[in-house]
Protein backbone atom coordinates (compact mmCIF):
# COMPACT_ATOMS: atom_id res chain seq x y z
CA UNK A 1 -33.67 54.36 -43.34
CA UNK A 2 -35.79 55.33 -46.35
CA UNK A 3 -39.39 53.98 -46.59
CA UNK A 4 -39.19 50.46 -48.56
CA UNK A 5 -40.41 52.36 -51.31
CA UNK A 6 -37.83 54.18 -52.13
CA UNK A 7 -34.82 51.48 -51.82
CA UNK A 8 -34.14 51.40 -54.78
CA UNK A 9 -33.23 54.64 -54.99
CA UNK A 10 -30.76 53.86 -52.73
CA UNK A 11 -26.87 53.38 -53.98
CA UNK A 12 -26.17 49.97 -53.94
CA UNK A 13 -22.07 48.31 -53.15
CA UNK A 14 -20.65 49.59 -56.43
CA UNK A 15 -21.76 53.24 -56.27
CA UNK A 16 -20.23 53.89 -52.76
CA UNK A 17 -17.07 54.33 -51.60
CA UNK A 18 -14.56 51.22 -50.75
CA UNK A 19 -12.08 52.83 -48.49
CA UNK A 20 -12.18 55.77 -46.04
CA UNK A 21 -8.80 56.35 -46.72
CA UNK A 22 -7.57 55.42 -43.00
CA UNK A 23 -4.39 53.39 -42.32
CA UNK A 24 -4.68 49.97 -40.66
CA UNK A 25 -3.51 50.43 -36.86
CA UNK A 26 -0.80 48.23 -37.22
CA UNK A 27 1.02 45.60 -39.32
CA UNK A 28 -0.42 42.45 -37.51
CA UNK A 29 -4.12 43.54 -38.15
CA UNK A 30 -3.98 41.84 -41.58
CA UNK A 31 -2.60 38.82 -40.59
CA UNK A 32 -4.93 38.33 -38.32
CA UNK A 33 -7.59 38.82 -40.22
CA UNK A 34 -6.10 36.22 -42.51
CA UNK A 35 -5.54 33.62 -39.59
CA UNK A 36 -9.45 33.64 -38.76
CA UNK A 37 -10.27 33.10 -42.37
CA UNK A 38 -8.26 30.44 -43.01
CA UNK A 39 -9.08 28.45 -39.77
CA UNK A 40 -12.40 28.89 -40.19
CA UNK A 41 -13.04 28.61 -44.27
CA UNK A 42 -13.75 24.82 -43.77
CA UNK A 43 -16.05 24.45 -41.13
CA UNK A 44 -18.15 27.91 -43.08
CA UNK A 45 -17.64 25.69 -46.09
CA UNK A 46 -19.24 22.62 -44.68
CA UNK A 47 -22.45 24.71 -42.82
CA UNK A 48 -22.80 26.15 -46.29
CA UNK A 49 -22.69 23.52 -49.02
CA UNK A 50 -24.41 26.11 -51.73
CA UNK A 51 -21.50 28.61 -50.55
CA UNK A 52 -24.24 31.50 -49.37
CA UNK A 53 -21.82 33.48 -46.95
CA UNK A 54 -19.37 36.09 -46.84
CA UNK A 55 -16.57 37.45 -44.88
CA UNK A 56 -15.25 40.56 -44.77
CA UNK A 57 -12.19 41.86 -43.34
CA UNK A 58 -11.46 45.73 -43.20
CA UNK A 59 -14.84 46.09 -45.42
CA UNK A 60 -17.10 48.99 -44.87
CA UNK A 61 -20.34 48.20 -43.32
CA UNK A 62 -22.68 50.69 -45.02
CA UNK A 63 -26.03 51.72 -42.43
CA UNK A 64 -27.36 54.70 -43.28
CA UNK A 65 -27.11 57.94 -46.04
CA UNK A 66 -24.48 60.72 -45.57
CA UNK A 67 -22.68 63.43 -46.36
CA UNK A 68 -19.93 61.99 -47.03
CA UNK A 69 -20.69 58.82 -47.52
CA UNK A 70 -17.93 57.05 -45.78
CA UNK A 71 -19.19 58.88 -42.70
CA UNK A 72 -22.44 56.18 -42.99
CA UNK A 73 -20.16 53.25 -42.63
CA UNK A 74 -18.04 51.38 -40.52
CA UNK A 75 -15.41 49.15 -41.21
CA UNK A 76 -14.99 45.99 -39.14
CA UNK A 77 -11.64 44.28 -39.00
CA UNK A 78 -13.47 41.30 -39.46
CA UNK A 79 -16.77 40.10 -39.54
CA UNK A 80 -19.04 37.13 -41.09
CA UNK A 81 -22.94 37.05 -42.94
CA UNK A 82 -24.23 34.27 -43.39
CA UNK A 83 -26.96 33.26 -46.12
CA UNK A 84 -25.93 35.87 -48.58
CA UNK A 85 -23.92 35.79 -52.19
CA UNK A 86 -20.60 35.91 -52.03
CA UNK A 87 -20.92 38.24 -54.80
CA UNK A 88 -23.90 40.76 -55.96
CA UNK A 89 -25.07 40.26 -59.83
CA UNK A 90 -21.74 38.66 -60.65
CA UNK A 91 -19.45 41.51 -58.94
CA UNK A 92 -17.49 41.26 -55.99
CA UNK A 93 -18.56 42.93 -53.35
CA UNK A 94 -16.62 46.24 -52.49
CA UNK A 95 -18.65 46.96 -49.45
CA UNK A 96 -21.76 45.40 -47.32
CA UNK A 97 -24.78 47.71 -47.90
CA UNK A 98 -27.49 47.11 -44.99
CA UNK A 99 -30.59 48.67 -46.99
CA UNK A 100 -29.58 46.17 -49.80
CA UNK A 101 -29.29 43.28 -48.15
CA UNK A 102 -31.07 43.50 -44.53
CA UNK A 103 -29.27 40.88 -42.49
CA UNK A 104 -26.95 42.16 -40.01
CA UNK A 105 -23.36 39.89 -39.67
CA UNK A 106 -23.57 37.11 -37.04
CA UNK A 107 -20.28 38.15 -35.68
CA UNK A 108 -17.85 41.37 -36.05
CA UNK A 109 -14.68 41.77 -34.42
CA UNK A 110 -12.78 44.75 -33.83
CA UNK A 111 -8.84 44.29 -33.30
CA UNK A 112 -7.16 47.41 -30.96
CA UNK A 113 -3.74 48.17 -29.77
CA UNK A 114 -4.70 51.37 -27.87
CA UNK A 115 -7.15 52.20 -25.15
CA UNK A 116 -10.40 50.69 -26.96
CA UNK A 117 -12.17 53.73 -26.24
CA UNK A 118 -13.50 53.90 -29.89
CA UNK A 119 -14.53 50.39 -29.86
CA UNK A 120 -16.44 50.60 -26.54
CA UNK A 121 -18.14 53.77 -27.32
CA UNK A 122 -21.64 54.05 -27.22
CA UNK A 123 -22.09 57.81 -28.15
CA UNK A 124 -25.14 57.88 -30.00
CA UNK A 125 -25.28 57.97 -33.78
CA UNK A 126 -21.88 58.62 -33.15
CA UNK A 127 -19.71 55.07 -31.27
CA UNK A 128 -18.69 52.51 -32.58
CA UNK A 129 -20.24 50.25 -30.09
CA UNK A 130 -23.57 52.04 -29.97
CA UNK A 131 -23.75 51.79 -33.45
CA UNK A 132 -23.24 48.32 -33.90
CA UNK A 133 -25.68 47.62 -31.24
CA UNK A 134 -28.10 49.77 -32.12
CA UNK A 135 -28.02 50.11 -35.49
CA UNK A 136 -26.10 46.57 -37.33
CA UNK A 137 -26.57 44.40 -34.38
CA UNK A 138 -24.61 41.22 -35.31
CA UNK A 139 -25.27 37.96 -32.88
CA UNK A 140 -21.82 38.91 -31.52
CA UNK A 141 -19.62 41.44 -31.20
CA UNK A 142 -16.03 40.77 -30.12
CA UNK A 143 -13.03 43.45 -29.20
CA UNK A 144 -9.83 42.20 -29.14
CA UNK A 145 -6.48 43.62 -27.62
CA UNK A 146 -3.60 42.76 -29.43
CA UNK A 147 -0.89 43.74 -26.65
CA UNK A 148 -2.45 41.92 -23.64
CA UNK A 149 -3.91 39.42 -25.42
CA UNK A 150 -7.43 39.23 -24.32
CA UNK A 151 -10.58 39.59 -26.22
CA UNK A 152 -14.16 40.50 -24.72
CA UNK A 153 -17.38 39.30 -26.59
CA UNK A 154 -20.53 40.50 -26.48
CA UNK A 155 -24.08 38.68 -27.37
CA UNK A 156 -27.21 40.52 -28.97
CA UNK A 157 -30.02 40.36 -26.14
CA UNK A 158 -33.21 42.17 -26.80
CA UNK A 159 -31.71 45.37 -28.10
CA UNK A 160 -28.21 45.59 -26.04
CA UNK A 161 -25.71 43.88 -25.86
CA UNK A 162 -24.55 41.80 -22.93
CA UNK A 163 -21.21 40.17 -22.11
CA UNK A 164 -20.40 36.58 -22.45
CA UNK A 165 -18.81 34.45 -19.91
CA UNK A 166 -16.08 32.76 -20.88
CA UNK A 167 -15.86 28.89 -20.36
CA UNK A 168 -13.76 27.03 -18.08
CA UNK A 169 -10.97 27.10 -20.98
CA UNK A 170 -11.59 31.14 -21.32
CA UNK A 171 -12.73 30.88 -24.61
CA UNK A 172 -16.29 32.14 -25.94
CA UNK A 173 -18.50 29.67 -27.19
CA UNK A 174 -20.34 31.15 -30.92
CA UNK A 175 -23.18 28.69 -30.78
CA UNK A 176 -24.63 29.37 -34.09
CA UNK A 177 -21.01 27.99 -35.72
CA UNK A 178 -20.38 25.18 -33.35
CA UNK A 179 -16.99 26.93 -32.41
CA UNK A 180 -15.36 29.07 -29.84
CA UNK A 181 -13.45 32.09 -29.98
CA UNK A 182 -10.48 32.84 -27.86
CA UNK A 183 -6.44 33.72 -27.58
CA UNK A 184 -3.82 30.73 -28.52
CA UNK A 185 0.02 32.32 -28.29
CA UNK A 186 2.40 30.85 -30.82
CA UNK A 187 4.35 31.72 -34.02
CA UNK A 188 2.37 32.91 -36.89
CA UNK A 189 3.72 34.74 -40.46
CA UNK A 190 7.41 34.90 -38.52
CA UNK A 191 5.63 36.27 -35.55
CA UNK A 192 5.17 35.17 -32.00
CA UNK A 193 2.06 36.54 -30.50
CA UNK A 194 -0.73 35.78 -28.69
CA UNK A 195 -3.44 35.65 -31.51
CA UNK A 196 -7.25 35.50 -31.98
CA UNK A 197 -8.45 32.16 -33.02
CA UNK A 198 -11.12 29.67 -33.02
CA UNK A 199 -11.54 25.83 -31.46
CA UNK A 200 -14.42 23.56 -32.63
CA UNK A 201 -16.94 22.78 -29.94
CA UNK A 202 -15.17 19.89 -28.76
CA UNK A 203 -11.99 21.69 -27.85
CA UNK A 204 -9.31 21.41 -30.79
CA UNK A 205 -7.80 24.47 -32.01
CA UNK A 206 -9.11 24.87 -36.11
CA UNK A 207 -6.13 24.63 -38.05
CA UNK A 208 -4.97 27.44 -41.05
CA UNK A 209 -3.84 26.19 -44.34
CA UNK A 210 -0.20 25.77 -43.71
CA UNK A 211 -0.76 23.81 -40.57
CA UNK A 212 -3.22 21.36 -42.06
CA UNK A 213 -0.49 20.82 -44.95
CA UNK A 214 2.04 20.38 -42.24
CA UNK A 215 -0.21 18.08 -40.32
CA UNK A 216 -1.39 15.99 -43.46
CA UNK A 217 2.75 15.64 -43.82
CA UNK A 218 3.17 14.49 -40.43
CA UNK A 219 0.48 11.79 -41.18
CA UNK A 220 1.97 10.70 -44.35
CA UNK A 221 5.59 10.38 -42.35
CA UNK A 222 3.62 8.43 -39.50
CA UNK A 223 2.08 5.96 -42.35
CA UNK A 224 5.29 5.38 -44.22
CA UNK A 225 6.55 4.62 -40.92
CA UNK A 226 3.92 2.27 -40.04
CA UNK A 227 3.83 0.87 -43.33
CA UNK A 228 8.37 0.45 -42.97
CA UNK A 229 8.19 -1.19 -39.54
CA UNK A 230 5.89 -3.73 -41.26
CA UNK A 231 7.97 -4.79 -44.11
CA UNK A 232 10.80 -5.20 -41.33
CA UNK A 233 8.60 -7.58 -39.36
CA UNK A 234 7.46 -9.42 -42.27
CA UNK A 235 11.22 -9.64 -43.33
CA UNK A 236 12.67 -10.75 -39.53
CA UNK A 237 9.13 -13.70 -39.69
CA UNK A 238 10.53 -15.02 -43.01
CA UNK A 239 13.96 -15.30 -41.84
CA UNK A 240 13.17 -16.90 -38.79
CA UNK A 241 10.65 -19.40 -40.80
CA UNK A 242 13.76 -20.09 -43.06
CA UNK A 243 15.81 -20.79 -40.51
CA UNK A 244 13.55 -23.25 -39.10
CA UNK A 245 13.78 -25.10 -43.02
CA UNK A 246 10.41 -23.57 -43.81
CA UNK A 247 9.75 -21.61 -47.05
CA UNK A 248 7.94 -18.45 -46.12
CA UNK A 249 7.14 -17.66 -49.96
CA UNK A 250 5.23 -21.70 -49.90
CA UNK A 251 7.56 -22.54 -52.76
């Protein structure tokens, strides 16, 4: 990186590249990416108030100069930075530029369908995983296999990174959000996979958007119901008290 005297010579988000021009491995990498958002947007909303985070999701991480630039970047399928803008002098952001903004992601994740050779390889200057170790260095760094359905995290210890144990539920705890990180198999987007997804700290899966709507149904059906059964037992208590010659209305 450039002496701090020279940043701002330094292109900035909307004078480098947004896209390397690579395809997405596959066709479930975006939804995905979507299903993390969405689970998670609420509890990032609430640790956040003054809404000083962003998320990106196939965004290119920009570390240092090249020639080309894309070759000076790498592109996360998704990953989270907390106490930033969302946007940068009013614009949205069209990449995340380190020498601009200094503080590394607290969590990337990488989504594979191969081998995961690129995302494990720590060829200097060169791997992905070197690079984000050595170079990024979010809090946590987690490579998930769509196929199998697993998912390996890493934590940020004094310059390397070092595998986390899963918990007794084989999920990965992310302290810093109060969640954990792990695989829950199911339908999603007409699709029946075992997915990447978060639980809160005390064990309940974080919901997307359409199951909270579908949830917040089920609770309106459940209170109607309550609220029917009611009416029938206050109906069945006045009969019986008119039966027994008394008015239930007190007329």
């Amino acid at each position: 990186m450039a002496p701090h005297s020279s940043v701002t010579s330094l292109p900035d988000h909307t004078q480098l590249p947004d896209s390397d021009s690579v395809f997405v491995k596959n066709f479930q990498e975006h939804p995905q990416s979507i299903l993390l958002t969405e689970s998670i947007w609420p509890t990032l909303q609430r640790l956040h108030p003054e809404g000083q985070f962003c998320i990106g999701q196939d965004s290119g991480i920009y570390w240092r100069m090249t020639d080309p630039p894309e070759r000076g970047a790498e592109a996360p399928d998704w990953f989270y930075v907390a106490n930033v803008p969302p946007t940068l002098d009013g614009q949205i952001r069209r990449s995340y530029v380190m020498w601009q903004e200094f503080i590394a992601p607290l969590i990337i994740l990488e989504f594979f369908s191969g081998n995961g050779s690129e995302e494990r390889d720590p060829t200097s200057w060169k791997g992905k995983f070197w690079i984000y170790e050595q170079v990024i260095r979010p809090a946590f760094y987690g490579i998930y296999e769509v196929q199998q359905g697993t998912v390996e995290v890493y934590r940020h210890v004094e310059n390397h990174f070092e595998p986390v144990a899963a918990n007794q539920q084989g999920r990965y705890p992310i302290p810093q959000l109060g969640v954990e990180l792990g695989i829950w198999s199911g339908l999603y987007k007409n699709v029946n996979l075992p997915w990447l997804r978060w639980w809160n700290d005390t064990g309940h899966l974080l919901l997307n958007a359409e199951e909270r709507a579908e949830q917040e149904r089920q609770r309106a059906d459940w209170a109607e119901q309550q609220a029917e059964q009611e009416r029938q037992r206050a109906d069945r208590l006045a009969e019986k008290l008119r039966q027994c010659g008394v008015d239930p209305d007190g007329e």
